[in-house]
Structure formats: C-alpha cells, structure tokens
Protein backbone atom coordinates (compact mmCIF):
# COMPACT_ATOMS: atom_id res chain seq x y z
CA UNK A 1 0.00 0.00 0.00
CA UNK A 2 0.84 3.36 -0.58
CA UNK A 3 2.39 5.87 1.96
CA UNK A 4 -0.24 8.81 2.40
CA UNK A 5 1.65 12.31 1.31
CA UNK A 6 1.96 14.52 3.87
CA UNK A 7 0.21 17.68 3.51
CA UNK A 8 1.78 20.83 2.04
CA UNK A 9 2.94 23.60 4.37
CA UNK A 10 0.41 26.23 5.30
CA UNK A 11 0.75 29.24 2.17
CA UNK A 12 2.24 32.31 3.28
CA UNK A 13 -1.04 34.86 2.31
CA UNK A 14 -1.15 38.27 3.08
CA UNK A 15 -4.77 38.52 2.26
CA UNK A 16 -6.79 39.15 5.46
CA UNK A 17 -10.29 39.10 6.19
CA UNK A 18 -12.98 42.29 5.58
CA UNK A 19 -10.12 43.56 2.94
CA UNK A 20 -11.40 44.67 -0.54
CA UNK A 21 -10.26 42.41 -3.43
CA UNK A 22 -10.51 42.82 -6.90
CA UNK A 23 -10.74 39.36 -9.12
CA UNK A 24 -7.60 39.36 -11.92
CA UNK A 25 -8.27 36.61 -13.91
CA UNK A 26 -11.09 33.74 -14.58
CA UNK A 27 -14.99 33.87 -15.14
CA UNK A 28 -15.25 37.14 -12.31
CA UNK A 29 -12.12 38.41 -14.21
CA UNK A 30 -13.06 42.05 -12.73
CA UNK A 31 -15.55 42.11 -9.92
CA UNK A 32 -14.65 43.09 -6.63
CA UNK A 33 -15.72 42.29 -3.19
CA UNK A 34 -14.59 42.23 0.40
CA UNK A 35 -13.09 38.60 1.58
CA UNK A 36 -15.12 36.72 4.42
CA UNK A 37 -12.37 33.94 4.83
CA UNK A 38 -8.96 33.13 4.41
CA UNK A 39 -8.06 29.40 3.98
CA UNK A 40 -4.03 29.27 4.38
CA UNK A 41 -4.20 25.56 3.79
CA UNK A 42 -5.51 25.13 0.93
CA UNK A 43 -4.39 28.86 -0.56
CA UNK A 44 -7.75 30.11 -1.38
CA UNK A 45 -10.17 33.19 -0.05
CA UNK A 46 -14.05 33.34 0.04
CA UNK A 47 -15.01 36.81 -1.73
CA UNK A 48 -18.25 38.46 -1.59
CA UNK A 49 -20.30 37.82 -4.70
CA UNK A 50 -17.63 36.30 -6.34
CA UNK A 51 -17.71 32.57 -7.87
CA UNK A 52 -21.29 32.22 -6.94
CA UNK A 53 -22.63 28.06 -7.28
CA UNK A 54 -26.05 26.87 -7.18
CA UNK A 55 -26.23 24.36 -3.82
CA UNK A 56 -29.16 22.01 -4.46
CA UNK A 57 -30.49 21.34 -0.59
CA UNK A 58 -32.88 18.88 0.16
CA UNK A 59 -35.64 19.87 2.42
CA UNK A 60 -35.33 18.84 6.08
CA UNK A 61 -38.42 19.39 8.25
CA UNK A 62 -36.62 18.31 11.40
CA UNK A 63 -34.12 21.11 11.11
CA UNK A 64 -36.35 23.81 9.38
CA UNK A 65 -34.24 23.53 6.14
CA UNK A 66 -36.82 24.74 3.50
CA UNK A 67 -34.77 22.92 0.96
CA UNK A 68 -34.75 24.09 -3.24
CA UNK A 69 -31.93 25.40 -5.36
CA UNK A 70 -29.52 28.13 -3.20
CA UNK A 71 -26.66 30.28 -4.47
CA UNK A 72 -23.62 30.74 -2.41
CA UNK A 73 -20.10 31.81 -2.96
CA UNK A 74 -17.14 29.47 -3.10
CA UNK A 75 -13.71 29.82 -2.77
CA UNK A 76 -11.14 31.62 -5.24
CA UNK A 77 -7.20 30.65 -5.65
CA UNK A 78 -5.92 33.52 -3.37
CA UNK A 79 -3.17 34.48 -6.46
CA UNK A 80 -6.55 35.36 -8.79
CA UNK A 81 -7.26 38.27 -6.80
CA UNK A 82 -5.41 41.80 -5.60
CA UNK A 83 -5.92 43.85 -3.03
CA UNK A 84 -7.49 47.19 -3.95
CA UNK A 85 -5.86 50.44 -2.29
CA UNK A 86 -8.34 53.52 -0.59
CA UNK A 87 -8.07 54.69 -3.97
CA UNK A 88 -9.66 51.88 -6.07
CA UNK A 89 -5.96 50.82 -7.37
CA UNK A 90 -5.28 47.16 -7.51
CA UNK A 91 -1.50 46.32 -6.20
CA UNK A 92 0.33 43.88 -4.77
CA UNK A 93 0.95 43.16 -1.11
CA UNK A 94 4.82 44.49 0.58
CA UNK A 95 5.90 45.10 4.20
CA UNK A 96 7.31 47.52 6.14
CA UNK A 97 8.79 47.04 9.36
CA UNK A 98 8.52 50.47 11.63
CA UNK A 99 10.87 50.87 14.47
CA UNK A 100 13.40 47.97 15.95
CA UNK A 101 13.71 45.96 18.16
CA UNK A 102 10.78 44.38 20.28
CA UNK A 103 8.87 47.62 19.36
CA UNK A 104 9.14 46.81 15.54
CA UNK A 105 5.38 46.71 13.33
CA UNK A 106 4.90 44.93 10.46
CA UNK A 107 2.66 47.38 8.05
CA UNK A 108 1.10 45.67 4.94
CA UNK A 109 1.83 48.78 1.67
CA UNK A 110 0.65 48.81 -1.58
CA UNK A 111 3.40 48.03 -3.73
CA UNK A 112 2.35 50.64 -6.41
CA UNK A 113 1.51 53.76 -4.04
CA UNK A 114 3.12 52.71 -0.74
CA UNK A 115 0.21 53.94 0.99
CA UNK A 116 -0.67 51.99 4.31
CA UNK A 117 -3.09 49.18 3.95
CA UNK A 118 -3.64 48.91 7.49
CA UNK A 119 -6.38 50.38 9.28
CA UNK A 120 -5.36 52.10 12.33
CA UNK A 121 -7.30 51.63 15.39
C-alpha cells in the first residue's frame, strides 16, 4: 500500500479578512468584493459575490431547512485576486517594518503607491 503524502505547508497569504479584493483573472475576471475567509491551507479566499454556485439542498423538516436550489459563494485561488488600495488601485501586497527591536510593526503597503493598507485603530 501506498504511503499517504503529507500535507503541504500552510501558504504564506497576506490577504486578510474584511479587505477589498478585486478578481484578476477567470470567469469574475473584474468584480470586486470584500473577503469573508482566508483558507491558508488550501491557498484560497471566500469573496463576496464572487464565484457564486447553485447548492441544491434537500428539504429537512426536522431542522427547518426549506430545501430548493440556493446560491452561495465558493472559494477563489488567493493568487486570482489583488488587493485594492483607498483609492480603487489594484496592487500587490509588501511590508514595512517600523521601528526595531521588540517595538518593531509589520505594516502591509501597496506596492504601487506605498500607501498603508492597514487600518489604524
């Protein structure tokens, strides 16, 4: 039999929930929406309105489930989307470390106007 592979190491996605995403590339090639969850495992992000699938549910009276045809998002490969700036600019993701020492902060910057893209507070 077979030895099981082990499973890849968790991606390294700078992504974070609530941000605003723009989709680069596939059938959404264009939309935007805010991400409601990052999966580091498997490399992918759930966006808002984006990638939308028809979930056939069967009804179940025991649990109130109404059943019928429901649309819901699924996830998107997190390197088919970019973060969008304050400005509506889509750029990539760099860091910059304020201070040294213990006191050092890791700020997330857009790559193409080096404005912050954390929210303070």
């Amino acid at each position: 039999m077979a030895k099981k592979k082990p499973a890849p190491p968790p991606n390294k996605i700078r992504i974070r929930k609530n941000d605003t995403v723009k989709v680069i590339t596939g059938k959404d090639k264009g939309k935007t929406g805010r991400v409601l969850e990052v999966n580091h495992q498997t490399g992918r992000v759930l966006v808002e309105g984006v990638n939308l699938i028809k979930k056939h549910t069967k009804p179940n009276p025991g649990k109130q489930i109404k059943g019928g045809i429901a649309e819901r998002e699924a996830p998107i490969h997190v390197s088919n989307v970019m973060i969008l700036t304050a400005g509506g600019i889509a750029t990539r993701i760099g860091i910059r470390i304020d201070g040294d020492g213990p006191t050092a902060r890791r700020t997330r910057i857009a790559r193409k106007t080096g404005e912050a893209l954390d929210k303070k507070g």
